[in-house]
Protein backbone atom coordinates (compact mmCIF):
# COMPACT_ATOMS: atom_id res chain seq x y z
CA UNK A 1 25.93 -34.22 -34.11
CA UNK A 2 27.71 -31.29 -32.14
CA UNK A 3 25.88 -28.59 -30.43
CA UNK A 4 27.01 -25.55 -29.07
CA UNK A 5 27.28 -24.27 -25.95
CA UNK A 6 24.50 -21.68 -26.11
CA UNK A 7 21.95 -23.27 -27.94
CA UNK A 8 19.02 -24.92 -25.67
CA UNK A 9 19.04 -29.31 -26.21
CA UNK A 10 16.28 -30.19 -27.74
CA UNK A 11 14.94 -26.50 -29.12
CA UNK A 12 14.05 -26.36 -25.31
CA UNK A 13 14.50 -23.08 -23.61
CA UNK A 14 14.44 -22.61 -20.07
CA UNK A 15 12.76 -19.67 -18.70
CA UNK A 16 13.76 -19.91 -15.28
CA UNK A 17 13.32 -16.46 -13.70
CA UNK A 18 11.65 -14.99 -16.41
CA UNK A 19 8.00 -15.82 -14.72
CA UNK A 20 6.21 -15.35 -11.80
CA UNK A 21 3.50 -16.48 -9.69
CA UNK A 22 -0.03 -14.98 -10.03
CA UNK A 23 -0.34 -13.84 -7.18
CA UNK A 24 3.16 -12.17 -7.24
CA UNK A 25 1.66 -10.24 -10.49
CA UNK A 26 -1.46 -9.34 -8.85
CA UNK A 27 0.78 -7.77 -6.05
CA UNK A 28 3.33 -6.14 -8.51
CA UNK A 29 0.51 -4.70 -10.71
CA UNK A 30 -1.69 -3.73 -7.75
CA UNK A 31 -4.71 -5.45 -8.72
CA UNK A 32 -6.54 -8.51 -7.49
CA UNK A 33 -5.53 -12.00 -8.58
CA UNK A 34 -9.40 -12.00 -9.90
CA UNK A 35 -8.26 -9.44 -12.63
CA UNK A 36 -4.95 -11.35 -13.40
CA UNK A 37 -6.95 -13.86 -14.64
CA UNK A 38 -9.13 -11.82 -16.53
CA UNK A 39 -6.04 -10.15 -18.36
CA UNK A 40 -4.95 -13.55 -18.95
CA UNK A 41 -8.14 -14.24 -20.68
CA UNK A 42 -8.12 -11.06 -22.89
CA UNK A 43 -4.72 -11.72 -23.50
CA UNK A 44 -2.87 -8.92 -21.66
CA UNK A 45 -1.20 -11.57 -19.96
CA UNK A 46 1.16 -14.71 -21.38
CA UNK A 47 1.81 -17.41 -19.04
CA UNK A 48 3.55 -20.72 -19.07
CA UNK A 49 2.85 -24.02 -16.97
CA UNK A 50 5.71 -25.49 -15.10
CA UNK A 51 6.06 -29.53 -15.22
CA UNK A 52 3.83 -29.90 -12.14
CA UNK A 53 1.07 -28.18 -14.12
CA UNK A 54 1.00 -24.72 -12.16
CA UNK A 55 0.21 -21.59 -14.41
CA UNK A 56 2.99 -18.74 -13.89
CA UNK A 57 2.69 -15.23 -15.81
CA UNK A 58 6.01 -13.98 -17.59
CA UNK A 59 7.41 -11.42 -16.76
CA UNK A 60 7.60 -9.34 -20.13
CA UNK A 61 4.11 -9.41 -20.34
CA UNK A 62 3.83 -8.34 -16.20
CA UNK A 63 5.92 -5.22 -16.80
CA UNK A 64 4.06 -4.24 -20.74
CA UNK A 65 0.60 -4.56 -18.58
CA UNK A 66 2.21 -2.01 -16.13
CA UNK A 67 3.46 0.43 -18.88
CA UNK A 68 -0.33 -0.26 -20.68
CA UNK A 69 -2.29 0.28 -17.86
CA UNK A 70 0.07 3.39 -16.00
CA UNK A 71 -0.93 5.21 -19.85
CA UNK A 72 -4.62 4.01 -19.58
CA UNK A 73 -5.39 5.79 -16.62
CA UNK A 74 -8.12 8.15 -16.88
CA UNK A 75 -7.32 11.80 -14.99
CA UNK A 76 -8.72 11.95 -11.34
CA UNK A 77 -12.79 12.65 -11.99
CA UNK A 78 -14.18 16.47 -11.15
CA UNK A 79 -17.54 16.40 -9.10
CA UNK A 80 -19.54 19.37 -8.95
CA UNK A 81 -21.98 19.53 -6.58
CA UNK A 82 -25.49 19.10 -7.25
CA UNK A 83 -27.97 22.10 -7.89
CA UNK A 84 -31.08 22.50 -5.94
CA UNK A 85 -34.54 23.34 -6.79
CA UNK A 86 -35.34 26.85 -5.51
């Protein structure tokens, strides 16, 4: 059976590149590495486990977080001050 060139062996695709560390997303999204894996729970996140068994995020899903949460922000809050009894 011949394959071509660009077709992954085995329906196997590398993704080499394509993922980071957590830690690396935490510092690229400017949160804590707590609230990575919170987004990773709720699903904001996709990650993939390498052979050793270490959990990377991909990349896609670091930079769609970014672009979600940059349009999430809430405008800076006014405080007025506080009104006194006379």
């Amino acid at each position: 059976m011949a394959t071509r060139d660009d077709e992954p062996e085995g329906g196997f695709e590398p993704r080499i590149g394509r993922s980071v560390s957590l830690d690396h997303a935490a510092q690229l999204l400017g949160v804590s590495r707590r609230t990575i894996y919170n987004r990773i729970r709720e699903g904001r996140l996709q990650t993939i486990r390498t052979i050793g068994g270490s959990q990377r995020v991909l990349l896609d899903s670091v930079t769609a977080d970014g672009r979600e949460s940059e349009s999430a922000q809430p405008a800076a809050a006014t405080f007025l001050p506080r009104r006194t009894a006379c």
